[in-house]
Protein backbone atom coordinates (compact mmCIF):
# COMPACT_ATOMS: atom_id res chain seq x y z
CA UNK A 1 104.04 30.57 181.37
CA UNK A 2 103.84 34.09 183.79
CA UNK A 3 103.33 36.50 180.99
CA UNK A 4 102.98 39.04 184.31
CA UNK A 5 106.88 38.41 185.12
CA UNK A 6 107.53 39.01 181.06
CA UNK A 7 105.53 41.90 181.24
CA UNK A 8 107.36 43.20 184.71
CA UNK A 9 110.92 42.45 183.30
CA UNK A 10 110.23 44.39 179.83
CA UNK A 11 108.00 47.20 181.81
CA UNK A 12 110.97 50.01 180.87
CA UNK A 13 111.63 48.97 177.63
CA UNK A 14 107.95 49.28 176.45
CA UNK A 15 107.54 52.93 178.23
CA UNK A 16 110.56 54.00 176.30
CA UNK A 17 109.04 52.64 173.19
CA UNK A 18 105.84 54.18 173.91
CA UNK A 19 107.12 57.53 174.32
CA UNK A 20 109.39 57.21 171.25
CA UNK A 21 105.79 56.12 169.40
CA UNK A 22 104.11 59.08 170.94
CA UNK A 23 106.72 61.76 169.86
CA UNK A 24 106.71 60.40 166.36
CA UNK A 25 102.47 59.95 165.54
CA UNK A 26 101.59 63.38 164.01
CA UNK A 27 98.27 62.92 164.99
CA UNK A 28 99.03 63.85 168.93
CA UNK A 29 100.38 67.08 168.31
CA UNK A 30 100.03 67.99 171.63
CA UNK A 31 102.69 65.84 172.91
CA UNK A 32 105.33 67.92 171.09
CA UNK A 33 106.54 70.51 173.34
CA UNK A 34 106.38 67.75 176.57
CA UNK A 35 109.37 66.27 178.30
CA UNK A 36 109.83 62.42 178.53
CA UNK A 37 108.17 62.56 181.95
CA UNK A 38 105.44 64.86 181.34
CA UNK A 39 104.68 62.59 178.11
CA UNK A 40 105.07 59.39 180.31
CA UNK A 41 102.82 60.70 183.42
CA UNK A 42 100.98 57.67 185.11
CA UNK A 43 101.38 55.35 182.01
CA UNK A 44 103.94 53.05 184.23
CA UNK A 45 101.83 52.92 187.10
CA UNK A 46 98.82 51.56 184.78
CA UNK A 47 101.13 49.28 183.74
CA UNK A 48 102.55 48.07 187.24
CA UNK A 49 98.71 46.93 187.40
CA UNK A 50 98.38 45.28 184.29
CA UNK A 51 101.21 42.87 185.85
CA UNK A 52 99.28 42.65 188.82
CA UNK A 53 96.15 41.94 186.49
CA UNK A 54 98.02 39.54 184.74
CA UNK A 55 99.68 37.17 187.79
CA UNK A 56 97.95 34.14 188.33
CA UNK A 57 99.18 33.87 191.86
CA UNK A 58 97.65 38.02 193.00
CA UNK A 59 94.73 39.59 193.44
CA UNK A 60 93.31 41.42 190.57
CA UNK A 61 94.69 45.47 191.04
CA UNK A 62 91.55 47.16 189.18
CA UNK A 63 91.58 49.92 191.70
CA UNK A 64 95.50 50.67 190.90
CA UNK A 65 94.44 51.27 187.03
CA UNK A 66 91.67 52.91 187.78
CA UNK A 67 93.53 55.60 189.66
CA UNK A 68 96.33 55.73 187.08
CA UNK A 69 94.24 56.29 184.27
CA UNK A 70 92.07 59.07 185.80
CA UNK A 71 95.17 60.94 187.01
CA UNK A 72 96.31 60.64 183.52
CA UNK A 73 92.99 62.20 182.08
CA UNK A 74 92.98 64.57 184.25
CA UNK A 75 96.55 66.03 183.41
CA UNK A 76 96.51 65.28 179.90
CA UNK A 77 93.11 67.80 180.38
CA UNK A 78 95.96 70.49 181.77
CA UNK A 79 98.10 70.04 179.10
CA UNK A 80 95.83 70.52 176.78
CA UNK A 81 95.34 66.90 174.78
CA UNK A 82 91.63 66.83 172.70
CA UNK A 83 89.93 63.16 173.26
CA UNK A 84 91.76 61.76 170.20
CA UNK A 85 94.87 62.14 170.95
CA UNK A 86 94.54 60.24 174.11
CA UNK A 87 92.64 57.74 172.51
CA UNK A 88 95.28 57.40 170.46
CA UNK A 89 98.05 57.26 172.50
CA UNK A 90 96.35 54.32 174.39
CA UNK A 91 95.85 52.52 170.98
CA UNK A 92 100.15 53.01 170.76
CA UNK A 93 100.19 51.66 173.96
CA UNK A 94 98.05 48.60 173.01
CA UNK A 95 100.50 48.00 170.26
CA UNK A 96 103.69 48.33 172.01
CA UNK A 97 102.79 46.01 174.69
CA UNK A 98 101.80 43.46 172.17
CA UNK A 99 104.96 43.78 170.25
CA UNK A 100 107.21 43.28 173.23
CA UNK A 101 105.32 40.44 174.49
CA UNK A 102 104.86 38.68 170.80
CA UNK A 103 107.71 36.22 171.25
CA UNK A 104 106.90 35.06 174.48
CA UNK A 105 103.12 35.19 173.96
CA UNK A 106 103.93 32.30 171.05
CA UNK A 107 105.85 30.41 173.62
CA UNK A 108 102.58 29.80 175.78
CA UNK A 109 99.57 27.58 174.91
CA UNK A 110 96.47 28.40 173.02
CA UNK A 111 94.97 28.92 176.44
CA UNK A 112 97.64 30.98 178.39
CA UNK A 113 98.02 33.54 174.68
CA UNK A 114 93.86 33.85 174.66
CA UNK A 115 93.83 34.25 178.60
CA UNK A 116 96.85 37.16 178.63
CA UNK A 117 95.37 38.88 175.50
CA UNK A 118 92.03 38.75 176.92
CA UNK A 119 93.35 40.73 180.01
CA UNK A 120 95.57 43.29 178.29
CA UNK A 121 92.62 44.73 176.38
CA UNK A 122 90.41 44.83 179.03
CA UNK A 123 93.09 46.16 181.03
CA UNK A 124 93.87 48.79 178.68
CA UNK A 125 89.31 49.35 177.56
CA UNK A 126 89.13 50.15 181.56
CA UNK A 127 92.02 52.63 181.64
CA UNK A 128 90.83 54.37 178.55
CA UNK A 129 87.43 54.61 180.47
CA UNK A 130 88.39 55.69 183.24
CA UNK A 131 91.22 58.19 181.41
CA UNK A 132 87.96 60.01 179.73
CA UNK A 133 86.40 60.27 182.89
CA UNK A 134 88.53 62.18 184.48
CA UNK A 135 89.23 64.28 181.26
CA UNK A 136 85.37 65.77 181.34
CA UNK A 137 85.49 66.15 184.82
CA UNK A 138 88.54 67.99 184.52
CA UNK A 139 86.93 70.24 181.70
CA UNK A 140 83.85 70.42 184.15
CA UNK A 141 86.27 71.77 186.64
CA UNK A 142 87.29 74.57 183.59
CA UNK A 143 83.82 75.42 183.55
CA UNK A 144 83.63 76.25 186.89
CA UNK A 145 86.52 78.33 186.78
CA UNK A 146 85.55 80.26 183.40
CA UNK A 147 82.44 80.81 185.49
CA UNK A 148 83.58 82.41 188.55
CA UNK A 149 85.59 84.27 186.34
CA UNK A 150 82.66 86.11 184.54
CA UNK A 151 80.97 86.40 187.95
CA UNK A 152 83.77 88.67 189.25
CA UNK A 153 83.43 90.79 185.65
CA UNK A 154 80.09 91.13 186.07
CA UNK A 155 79.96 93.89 188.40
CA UNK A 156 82.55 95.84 186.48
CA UNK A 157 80.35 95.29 182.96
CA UNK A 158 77.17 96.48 184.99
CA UNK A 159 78.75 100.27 185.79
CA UNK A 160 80.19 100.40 182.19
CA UNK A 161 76.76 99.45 180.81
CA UNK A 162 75.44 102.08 183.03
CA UNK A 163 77.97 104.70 181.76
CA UNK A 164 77.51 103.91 178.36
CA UNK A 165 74.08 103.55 177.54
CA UNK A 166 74.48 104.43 174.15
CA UNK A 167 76.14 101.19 173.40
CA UNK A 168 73.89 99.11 175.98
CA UNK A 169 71.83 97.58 172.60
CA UNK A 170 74.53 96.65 170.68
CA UNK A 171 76.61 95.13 174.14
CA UNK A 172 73.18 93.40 174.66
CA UNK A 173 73.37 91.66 171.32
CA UNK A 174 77.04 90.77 171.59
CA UNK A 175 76.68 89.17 174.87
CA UNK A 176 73.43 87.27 174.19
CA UNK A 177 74.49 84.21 172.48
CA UNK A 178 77.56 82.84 174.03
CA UNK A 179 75.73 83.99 177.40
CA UNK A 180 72.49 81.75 176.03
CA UNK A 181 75.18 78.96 175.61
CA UNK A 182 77.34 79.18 178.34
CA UNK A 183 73.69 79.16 180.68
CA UNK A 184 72.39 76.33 179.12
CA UNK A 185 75.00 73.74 178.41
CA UNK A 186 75.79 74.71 182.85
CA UNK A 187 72.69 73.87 183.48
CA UNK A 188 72.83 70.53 181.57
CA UNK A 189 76.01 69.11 183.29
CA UNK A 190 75.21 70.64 186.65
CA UNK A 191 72.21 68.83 186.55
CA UNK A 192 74.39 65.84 185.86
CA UNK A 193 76.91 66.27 188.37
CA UNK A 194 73.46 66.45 191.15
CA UNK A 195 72.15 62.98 189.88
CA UNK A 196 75.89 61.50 189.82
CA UNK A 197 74.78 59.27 186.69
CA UNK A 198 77.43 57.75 184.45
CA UNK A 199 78.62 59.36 181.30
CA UNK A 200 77.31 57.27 178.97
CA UNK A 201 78.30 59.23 175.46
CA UNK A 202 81.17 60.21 175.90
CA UNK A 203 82.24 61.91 173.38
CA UNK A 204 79.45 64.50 172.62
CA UNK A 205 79.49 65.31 176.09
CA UNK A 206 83.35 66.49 175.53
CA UNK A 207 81.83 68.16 172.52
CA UNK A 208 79.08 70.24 174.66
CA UNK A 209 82.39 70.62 176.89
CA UNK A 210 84.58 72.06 174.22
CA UNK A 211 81.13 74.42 173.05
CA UNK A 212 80.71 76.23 175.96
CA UNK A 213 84.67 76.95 177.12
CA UNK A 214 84.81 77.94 172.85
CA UNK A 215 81.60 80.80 174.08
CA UNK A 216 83.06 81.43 177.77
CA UNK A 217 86.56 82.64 176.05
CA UNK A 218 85.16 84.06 173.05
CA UNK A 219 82.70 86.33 175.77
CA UNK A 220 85.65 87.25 178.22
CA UNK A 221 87.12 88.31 174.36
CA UNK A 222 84.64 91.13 174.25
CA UNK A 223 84.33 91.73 177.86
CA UNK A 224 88.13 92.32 178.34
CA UNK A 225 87.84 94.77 174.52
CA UNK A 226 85.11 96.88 176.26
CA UNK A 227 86.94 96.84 179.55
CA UNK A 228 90.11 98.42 177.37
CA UNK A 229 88.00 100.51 175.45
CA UNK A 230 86.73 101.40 179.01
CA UNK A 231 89.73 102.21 180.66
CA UNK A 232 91.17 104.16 177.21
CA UNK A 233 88.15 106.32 177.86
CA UNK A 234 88.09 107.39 181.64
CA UNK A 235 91.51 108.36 180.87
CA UNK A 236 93.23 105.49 183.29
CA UNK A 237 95.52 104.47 180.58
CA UNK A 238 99.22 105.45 181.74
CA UNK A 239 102.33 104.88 178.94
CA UNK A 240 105.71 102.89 180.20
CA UNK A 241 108.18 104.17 177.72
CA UNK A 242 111.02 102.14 176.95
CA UNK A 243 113.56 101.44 174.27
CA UNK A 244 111.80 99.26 171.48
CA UNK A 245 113.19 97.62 168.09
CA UNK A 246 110.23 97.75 166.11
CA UNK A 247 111.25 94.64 163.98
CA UNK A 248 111.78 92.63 166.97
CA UNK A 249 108.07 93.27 168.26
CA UNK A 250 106.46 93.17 164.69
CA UNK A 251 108.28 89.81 164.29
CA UNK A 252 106.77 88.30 167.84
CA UNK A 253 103.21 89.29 166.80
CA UNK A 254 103.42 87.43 163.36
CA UNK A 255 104.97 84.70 164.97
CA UNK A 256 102.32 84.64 167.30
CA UNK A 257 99.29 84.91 165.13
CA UNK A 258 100.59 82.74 162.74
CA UNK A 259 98.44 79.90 163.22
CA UNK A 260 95.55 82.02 162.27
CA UNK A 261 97.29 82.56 158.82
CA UNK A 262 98.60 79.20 158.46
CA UNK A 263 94.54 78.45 159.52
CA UNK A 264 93.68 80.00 156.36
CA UNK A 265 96.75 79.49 154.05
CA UNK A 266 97.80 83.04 153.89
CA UNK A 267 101.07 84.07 153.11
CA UNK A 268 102.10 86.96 155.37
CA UNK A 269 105.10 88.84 154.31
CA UNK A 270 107.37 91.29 156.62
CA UNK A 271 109.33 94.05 155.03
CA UNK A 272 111.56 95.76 158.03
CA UNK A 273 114.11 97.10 155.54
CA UNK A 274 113.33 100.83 156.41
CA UNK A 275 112.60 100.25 159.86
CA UNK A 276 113.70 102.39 162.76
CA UNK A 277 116.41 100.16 164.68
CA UNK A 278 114.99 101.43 167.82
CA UNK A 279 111.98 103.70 169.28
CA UNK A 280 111.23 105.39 172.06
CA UNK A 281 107.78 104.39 172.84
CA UNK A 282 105.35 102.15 175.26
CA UNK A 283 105.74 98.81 173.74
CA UNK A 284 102.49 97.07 175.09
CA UNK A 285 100.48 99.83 173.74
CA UNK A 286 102.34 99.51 170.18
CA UNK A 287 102.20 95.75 170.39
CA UNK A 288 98.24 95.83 170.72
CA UNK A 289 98.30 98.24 167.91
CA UNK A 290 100.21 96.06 165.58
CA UNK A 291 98.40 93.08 166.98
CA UNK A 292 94.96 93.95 166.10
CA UNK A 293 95.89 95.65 162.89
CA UNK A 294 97.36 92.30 161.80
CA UNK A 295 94.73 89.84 163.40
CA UNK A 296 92.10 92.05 161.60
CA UNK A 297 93.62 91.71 157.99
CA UNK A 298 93.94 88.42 158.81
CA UNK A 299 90.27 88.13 160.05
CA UNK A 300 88.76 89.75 156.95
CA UNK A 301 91.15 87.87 154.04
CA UNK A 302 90.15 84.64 152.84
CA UNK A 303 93.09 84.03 149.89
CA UNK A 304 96.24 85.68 149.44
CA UNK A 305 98.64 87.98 151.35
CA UNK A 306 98.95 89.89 154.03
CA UNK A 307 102.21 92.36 154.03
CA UNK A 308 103.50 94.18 157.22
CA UNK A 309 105.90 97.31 156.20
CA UNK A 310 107.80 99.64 158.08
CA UNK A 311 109.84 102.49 157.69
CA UNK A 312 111.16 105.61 158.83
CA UNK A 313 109.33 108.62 157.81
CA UNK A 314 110.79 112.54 158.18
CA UNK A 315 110.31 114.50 160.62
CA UNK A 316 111.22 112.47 163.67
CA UNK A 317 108.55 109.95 162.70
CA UNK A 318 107.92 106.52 161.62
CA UNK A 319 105.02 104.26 160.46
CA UNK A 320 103.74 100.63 160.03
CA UNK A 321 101.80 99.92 156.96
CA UNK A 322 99.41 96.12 157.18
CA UNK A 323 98.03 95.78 153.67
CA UNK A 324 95.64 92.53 153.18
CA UNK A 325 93.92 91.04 149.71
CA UNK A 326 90.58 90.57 152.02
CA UNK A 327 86.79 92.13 151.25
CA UNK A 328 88.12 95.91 151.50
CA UNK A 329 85.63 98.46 153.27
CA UNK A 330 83.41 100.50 151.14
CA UNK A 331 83.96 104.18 150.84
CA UNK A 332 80.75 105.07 153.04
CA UNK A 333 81.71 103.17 155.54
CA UNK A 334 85.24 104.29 156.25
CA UNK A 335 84.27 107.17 158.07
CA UNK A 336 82.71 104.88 160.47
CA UNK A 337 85.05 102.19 160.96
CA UNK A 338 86.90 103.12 164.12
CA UNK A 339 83.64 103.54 166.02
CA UNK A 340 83.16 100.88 168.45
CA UNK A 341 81.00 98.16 167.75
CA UNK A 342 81.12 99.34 163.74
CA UNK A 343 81.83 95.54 161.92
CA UNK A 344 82.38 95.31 157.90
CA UNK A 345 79.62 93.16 156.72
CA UNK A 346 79.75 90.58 153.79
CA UNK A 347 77.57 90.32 150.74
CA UNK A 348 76.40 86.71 152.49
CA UNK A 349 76.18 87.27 156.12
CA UNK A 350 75.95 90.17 158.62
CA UNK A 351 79.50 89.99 159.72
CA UNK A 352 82.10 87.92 160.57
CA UNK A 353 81.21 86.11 164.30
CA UNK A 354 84.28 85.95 166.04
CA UNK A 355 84.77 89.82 165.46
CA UNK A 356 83.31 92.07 168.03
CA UNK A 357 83.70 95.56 166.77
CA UNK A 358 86.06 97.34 168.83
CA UNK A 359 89.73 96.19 168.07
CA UNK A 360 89.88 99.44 165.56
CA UNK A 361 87.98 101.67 168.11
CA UNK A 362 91.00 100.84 170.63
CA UNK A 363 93.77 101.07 168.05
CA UNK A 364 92.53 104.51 166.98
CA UNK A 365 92.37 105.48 170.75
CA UNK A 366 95.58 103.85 171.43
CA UNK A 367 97.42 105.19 168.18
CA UNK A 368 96.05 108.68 169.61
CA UNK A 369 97.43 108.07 173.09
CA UNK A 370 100.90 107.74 171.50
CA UNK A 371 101.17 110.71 169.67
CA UNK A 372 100.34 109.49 166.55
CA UNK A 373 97.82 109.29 163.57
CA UNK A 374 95.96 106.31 161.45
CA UNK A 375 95.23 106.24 157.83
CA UNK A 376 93.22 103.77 155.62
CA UNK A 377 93.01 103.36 152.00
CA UNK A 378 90.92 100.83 151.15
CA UNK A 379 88.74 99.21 147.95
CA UNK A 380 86.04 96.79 148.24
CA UNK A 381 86.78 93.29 146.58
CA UNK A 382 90.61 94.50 146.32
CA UNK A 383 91.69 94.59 149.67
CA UNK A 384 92.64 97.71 152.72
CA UNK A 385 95.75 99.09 154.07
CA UNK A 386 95.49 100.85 157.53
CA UNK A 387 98.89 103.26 157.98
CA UNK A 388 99.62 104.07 161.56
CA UNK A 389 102.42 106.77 161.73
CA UNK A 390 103.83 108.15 165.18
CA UNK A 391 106.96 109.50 166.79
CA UNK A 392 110.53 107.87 167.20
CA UNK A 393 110.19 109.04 170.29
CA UNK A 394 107.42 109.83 173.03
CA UNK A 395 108.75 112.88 175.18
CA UNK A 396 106.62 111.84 178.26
């Protein structure tokens, strides 16, 4: 029997199933927001080979699923798939096929079944090779890009350095270890990519990968807060003012950082009741106020609740209150903690890693540049609530 022509005949029915598969498995999250093209990508062509692979009367096709698959790690690389979801989309694969082709595989002899099973897991081993090939290579290609990037900041960081020598020990610090990373782990795969040698381990080398873009963004973090911080200072800062609802925007930054509270299994409550229907204001500015007021509650809190509360205030004004249950600040360092580089330290460890010390030095500078003021109450063990309270509306 030619299993190929079975395979060739039931080709569209499989990819549908596949698809269906994919959407449904949890576990490849990253398939959810995909169309049914974008989700099928090279998947038929791979499979156009496997026939080939599979006719007695053709020439083996390797080269046509090789070139599938490492188009398909490569884009599945863009969209932003981890290693185990494509591995397990490939293992759906293996399953469909073999469901479709069940009833005519027990048709054949002992020898043809063997022979055709044989084949589709090599078939599918290869592309699944090949598919993680591409996938590093296509991180590799990340790394390149992350680097040029911090090449062309480099200049830019030098002057500020320069102009701020006051802070040059503490920017040292900051920079040191992700730098330390980001310099050796290049080294290590440009050294690889001279020598042209075969990844052989696959997946720690995704992990060394995944290391060094996790330091490159979490550097170009505190590189683009100085730059701010920077630009706040030299007075280069100029407002847009615009018509803003105030629920609307406090809304989109929960929404947005809510993975960080899911992350942590924190409930974070919104209480617009009060709230001005609509300010006159710059509504970047405000939104990177509110943004790292919230992100920093939600930073600093390891159980409970964070609550977001505005209201309308007299006097023309109006304020936004983000209360948290997290390690509170201690009374002698409140004075201190809109100073850049200032961090609240636990009782275990210096401070937390991902923070760099300057989202409250630009809200204070940015609350300040729109007219306003910024108040904290705060008990260690209990939990803080910073107050920011500023005009309805900005006159110019």
């Amino acid at each position: 029997m030619d299993f190929s022509q079975v395979l060739a005949e039931k080709t569209d029915t499989i990819i549908d199933k596949w698809v269906a598969a994919v959407r449904k498995d949890r576990r490849i999250e990253s398939a959810d927001d995909l169309s049914y093209t974008a989700v099928k990508d090279h998947i038929p062509d791979v499979l156009k080979a496997m026939v080939t692979v599979l006719s007695k009367s053709q020439d083996n096709d390797i080269q046509s699923i090789v070139t599938a698959s490492f188009q398909h790690g490569a884009i599945r690389a863009e969209q932003g798939f981890d290693p185990a979801e494509i591995a397990r989309e490939y293992h759906l694969l293996r399953t469909v096929i073999f469901d479709a082709l069940q009833p005519d595989l027990l048709g054949g002899t002992p020898v043809e079944i063997i022979r055709s099973m044989r084949l589709i897991d090599a078939i599918i081993d290869e592309a699944i090779a090949r598919c993680f090939k591409s996938y590093v290579e296509e991180r590799f290609r990340e790394l390149q890009q992350l680097h040029s990037s911090l090449t062309l900041h480099n200049d830019e960081l030098t002057r500020l350095m320069s102009a701020n020598q006051e802070y040059l020990s503490q920017l040292a610090h900051e920079l040191k270890h992700p730098l330390t990373s980001i310099i050796g782990y290049s080294d290590l795969f440009l050294r690889q990519q001279r020598r042209k040698t075969e990844i052989k381990d696959t997946s720690a080398n995704l992990e060394h990968i995944e290391r060094v873009l996790r330091n490159g963004r979490q550097l170009l973090h505190l590189i683009n807060d100085v730059l701010e911080l920077s630009r706040y200072d030299a007075g280069q800062i100029k407002l847009h003012l615009a018509p803003t609802d105030v629920c609307e925007l406090i809304n989109n930054v929960c929404e947005m950082l809510e993975p960080l509270a899911g992350g942590k299994n924190l409930k974070v409550v919104v209480d617009c009741d009060r709230a001005p229907k609509e300010i006159i204001t710059d509504p970047f500015q405000c939104q990177q106020i509110v943004t790292n007021l919230i992100s920093n509650a939600i930073r600093y809190t390891e159980s409970g609740t964070i609550i977001i509360m505005s209201q309308v205030l007299e006097n023309q004004k109006w304020a936004i209150a983000v209360s948290d249950t997290g390690i509170g600040i201690a009374p002698e360092n409140q004075a201190q903690i809109f100073e850049p580089y200032f961090r609240v330290s636990f009782s275990d460890r210096p401070y937390l890693p991902d923070s760099t010390g300057l989202g409250l030095a630009i809200v204070s500078r940015l609350v300040k540049l729109l007219e306003g003021e910024i108040k904290l109450v705060s008990e260690v063990g209990v939990g803080s609530t910073f107050t920011v309270i500023l005009p309805l509306q900005i006159e110019s």
